[in-house]
Protein backbone atom coordinates (compact mmCIF):
# COMPACT_ATOMS: atom_id res chain seq x y z
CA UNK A 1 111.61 100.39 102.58
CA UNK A 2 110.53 97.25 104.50
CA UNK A 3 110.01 95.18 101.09
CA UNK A 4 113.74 96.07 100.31
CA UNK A 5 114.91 95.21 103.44
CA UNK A 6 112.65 91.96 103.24
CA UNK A 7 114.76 91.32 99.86
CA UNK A 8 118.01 91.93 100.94
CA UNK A 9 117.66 89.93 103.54
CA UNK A 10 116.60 86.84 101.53
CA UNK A 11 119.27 87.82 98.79
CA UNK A 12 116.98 88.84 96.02
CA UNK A 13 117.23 92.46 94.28
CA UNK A 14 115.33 95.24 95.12
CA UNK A 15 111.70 95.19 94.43
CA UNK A 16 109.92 96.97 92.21
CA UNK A 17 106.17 97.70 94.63
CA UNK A 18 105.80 95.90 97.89
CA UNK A 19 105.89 92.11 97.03
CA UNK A 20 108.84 90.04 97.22
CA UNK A 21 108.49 86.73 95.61
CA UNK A 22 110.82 83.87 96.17
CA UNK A 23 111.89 80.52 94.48
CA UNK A 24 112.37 77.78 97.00
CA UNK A 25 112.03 73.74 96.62
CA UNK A 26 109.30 73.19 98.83
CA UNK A 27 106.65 76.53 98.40
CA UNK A 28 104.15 74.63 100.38
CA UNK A 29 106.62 73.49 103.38
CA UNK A 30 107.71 76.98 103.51
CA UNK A 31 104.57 78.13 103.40
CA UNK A 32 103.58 76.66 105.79
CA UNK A 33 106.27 76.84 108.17
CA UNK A 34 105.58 80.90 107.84
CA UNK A 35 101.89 80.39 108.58
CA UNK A 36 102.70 78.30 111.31
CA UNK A 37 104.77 81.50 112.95
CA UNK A 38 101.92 83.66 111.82
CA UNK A 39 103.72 85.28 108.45
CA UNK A 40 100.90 85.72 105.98
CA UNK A 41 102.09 84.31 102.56
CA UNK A 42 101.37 82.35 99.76
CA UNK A 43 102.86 79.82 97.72
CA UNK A 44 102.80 80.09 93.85
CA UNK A 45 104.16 77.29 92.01
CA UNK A 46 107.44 76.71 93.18
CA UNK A 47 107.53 80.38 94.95
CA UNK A 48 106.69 82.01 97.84
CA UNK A 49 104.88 85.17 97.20
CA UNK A 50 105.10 87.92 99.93
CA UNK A 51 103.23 91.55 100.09
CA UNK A 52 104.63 93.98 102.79
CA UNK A 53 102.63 96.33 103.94
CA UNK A 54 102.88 100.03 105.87
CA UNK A 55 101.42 98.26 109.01
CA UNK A 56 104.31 95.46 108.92
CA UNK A 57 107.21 96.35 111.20
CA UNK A 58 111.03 95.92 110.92
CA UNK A 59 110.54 93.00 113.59
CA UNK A 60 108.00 91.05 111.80
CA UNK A 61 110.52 91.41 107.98
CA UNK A 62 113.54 89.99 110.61
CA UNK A 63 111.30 87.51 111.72
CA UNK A 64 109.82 86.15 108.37
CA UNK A 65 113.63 86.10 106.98
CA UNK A 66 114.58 84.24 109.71
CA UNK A 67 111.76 81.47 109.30
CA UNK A 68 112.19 81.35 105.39
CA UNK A 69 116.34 80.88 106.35
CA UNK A 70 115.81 78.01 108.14
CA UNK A 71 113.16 76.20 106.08
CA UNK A 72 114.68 76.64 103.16
């Protein structure tokens, strides 16, 4: 459930497991502007590659859509 909320929020469908992957212009500012606010990621190409897990919390998906809003 958090990996579709994680998806909605950022405007991409519903996943199909628990990674959400998105396409941004910078994958290595965002990246690191996640990191920075303690949001494990990774950038892949020109994406931003995201697993949610069943320790993650509904604060933590509100938080990492609100850092990836505002660097991207």
């Amino acid at each position: 459930e958090l990996a579709r909320q994680l998806a909605a929020g950022l405007g991409r469908p519903d996943p199909s497991g628990s990674i959400v992957s998105l396409r941004v212009r910078d994958a290595a500012a965002a990246e690191a502007a996640l990191q920075a606010q303690g949001i494990r990621c990774a950038a892949r190409s020109s994406n931003v590659r995201l697993a949610v897990h069943v320790w993650n919390t509904e604060e933590e998906i509100a938080r990492t859509i609100d850092v990836l809003q505002a660097a991207v």
